[in-house]
C-alpha atoms as a PDB file:
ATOM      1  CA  UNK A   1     129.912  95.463 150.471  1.00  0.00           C
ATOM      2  CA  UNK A   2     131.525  92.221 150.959  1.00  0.00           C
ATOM      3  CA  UNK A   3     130.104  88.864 151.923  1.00  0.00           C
ATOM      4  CA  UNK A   4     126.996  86.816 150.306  1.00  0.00           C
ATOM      5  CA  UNK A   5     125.156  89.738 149.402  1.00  0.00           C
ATOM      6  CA  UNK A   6     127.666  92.011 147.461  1.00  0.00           C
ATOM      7  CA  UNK A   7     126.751  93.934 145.365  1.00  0.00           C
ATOM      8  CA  UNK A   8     126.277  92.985 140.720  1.00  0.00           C
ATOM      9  CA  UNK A   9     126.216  95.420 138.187  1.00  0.00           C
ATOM     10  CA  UNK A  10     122.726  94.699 137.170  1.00  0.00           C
ATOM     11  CA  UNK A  11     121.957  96.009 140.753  1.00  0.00           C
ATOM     12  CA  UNK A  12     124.002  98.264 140.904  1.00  0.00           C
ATOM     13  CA  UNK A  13     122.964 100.099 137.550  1.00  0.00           C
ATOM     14  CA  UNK A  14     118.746  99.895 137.675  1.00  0.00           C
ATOM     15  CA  UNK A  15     117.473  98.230 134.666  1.00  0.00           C
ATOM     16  CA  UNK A  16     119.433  96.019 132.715  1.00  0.00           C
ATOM     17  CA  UNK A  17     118.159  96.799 129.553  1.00  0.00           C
ATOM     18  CA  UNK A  18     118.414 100.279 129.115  1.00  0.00           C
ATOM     19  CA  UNK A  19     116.504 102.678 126.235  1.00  0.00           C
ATOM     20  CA  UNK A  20     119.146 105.384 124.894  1.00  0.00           C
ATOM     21  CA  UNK A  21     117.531 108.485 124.991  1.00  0.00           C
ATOM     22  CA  UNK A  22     117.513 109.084 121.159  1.00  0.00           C
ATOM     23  CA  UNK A  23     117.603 106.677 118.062  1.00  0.00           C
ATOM     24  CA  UNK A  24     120.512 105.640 116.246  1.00  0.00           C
ATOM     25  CA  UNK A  25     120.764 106.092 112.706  1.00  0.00           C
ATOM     26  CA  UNK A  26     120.104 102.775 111.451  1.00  0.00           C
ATOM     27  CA  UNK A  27     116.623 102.545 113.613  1.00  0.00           C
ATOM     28  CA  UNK A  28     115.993 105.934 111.909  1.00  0.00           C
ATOM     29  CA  UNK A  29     116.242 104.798 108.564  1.00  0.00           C
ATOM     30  CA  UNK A  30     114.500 101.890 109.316  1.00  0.00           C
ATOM     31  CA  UNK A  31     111.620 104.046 111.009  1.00  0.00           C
ATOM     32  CA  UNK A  32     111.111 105.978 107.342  1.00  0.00           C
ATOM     33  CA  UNK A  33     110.945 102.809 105.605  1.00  0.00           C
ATOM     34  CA  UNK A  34     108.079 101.304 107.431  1.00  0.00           C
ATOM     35  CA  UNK A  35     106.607 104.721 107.116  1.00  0.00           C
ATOM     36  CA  UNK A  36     106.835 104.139 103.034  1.00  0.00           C
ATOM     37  CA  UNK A  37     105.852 100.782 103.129  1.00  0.00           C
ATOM     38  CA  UNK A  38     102.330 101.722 104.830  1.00  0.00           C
ATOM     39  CA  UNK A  39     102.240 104.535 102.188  1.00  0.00           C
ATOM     40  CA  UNK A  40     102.859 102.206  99.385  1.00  0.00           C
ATOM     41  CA  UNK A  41      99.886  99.584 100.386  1.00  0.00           C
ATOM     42  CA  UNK A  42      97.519 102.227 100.634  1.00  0.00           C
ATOM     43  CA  UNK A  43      98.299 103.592  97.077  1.00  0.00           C
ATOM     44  CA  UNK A  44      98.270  99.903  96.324  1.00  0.00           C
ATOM     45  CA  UNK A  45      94.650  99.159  97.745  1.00  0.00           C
ATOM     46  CA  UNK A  46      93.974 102.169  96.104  1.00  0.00           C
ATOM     47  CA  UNK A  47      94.728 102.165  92.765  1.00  0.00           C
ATOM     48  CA  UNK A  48      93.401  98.117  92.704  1.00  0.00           C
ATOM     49  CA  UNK A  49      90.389  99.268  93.610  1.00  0.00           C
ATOM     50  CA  UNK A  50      89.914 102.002  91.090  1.00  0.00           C
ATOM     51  CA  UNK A  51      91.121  99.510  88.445  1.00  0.00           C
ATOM     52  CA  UNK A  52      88.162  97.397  89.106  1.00  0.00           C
ATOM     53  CA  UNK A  53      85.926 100.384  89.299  1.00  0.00           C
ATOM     54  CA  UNK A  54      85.172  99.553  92.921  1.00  0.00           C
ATOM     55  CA  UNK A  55      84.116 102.684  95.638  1.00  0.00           C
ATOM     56  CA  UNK A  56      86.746 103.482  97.942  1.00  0.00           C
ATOM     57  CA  UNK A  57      86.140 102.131 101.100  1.00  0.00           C
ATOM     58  CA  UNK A  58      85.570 104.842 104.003  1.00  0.00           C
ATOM     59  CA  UNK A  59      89.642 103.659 106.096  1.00  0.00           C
ATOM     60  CA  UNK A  60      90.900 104.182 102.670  1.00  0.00           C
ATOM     61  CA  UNK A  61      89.415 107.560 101.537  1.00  0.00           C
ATOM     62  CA  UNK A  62      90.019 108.750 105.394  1.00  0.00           C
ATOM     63  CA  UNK A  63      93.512 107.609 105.742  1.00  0.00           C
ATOM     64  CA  UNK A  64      94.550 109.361 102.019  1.00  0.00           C
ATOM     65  CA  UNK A  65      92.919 112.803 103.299  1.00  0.00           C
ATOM     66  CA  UNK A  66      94.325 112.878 107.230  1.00  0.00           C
ATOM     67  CA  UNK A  67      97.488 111.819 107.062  1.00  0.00           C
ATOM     68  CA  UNK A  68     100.587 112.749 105.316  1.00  0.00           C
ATOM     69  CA  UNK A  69     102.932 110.321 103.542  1.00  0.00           C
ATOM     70  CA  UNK A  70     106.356 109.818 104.851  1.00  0.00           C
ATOM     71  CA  UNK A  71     107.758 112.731 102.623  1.00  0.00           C
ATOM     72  CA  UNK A  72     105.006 115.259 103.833  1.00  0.00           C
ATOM     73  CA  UNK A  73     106.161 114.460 107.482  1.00  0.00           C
ATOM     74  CA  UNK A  74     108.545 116.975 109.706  1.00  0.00           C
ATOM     75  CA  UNK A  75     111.305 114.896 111.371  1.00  0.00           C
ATOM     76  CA  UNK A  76     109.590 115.571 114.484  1.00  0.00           C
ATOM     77  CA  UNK A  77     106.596 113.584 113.977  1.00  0.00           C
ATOM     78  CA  UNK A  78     108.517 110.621 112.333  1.00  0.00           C
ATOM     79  CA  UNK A  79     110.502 110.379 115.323  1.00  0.00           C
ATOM     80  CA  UNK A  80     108.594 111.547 118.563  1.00  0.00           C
ATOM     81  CA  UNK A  81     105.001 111.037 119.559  1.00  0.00           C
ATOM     82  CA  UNK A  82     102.360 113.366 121.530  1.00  0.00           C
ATOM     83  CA  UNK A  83     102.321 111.912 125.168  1.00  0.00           C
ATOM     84  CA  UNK A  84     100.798 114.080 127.938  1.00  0.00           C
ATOM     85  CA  UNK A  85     102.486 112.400 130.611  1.00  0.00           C
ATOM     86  CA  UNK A  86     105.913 114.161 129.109  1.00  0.00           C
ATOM     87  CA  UNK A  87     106.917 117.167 130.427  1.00  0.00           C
ATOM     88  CA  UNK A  88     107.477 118.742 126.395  1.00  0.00           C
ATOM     89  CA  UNK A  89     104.542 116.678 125.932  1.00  0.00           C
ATOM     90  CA  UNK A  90     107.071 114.764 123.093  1.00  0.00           C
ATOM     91  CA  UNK A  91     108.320 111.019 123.687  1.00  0.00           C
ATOM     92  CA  UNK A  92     110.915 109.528 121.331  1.00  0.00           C
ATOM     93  CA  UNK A  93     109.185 106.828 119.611  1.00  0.00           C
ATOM     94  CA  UNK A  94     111.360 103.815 120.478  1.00  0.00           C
ATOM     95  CA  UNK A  95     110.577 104.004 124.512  1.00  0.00           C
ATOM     96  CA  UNK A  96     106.781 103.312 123.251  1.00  0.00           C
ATOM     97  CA  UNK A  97     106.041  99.332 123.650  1.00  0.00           C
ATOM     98  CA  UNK A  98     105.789  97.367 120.568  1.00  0.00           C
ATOM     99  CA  UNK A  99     107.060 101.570 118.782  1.00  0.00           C
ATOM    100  CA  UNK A 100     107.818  99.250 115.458  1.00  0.00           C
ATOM    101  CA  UNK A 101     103.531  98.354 115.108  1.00  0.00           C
ATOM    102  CA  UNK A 102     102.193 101.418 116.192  1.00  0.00           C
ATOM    103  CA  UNK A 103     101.496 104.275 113.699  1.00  0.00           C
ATOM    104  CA  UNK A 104     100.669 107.823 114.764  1.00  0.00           C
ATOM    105  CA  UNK A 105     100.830 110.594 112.191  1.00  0.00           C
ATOM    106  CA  UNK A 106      98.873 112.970 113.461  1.00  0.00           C
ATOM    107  CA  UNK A 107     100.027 114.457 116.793  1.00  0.00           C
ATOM    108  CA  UNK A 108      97.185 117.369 118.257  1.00  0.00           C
ATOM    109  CA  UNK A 109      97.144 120.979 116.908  1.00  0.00           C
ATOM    110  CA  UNK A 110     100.258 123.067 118.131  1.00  0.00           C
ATOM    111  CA  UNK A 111     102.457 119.874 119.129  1.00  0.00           C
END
């Protein structure tokens, strides 16, 4: 198409920023250290707390017996989440909005 209203790549292409359909490496890694860095301040709160012979608070005592530390987790959960919407009912984590905030260990029974 010639003329004033040819046509751009941006058009041409859909979105201009586009989500690869897996992680890279480097997003992976950086994926398992968040995961330890949330398992290392609840181990912190923890053990603080027991120092100064305070009671566990209830988000604390939950959080250490529902969900597993980064270790304890299959590959599958670190890098997908449950989404009904999907048609495996698995979305890769990183085409979730703000995917580097959110934390979802738990995914429901047989998924």
């Amino acid at each position: 198409m010639f003329g004033p209203f040819r046509i751009s790549s941006p058009l041409s292409g859909g979105l201009l920023w586009k989500i690869p359909w897996r992680l890279s490496n480097p997003q992976k890694r950086r994926q398992r250290k968040r995961l330890r860095l949330v398992d290392k301040v609840v181990a912190t709160v923890d053990s603080a707390l027991q120092r100064q012979n305070m009671e566990l608070g209830r988000n604390v005592i939950r959080w250490k017996e529902e969900m597993p530390s980064e270790q304890e987790m299959r590959p599958k959960d670190k890098y997908t989440m449950f989404d009904r919407k999907e048609k495996k009912y698995r979305k890769g984590i990183h085409k979730l909005p703000k995917w580097t905030r959110v934390s979802q260990r738990i995914n429901p029974p047989g998924f």
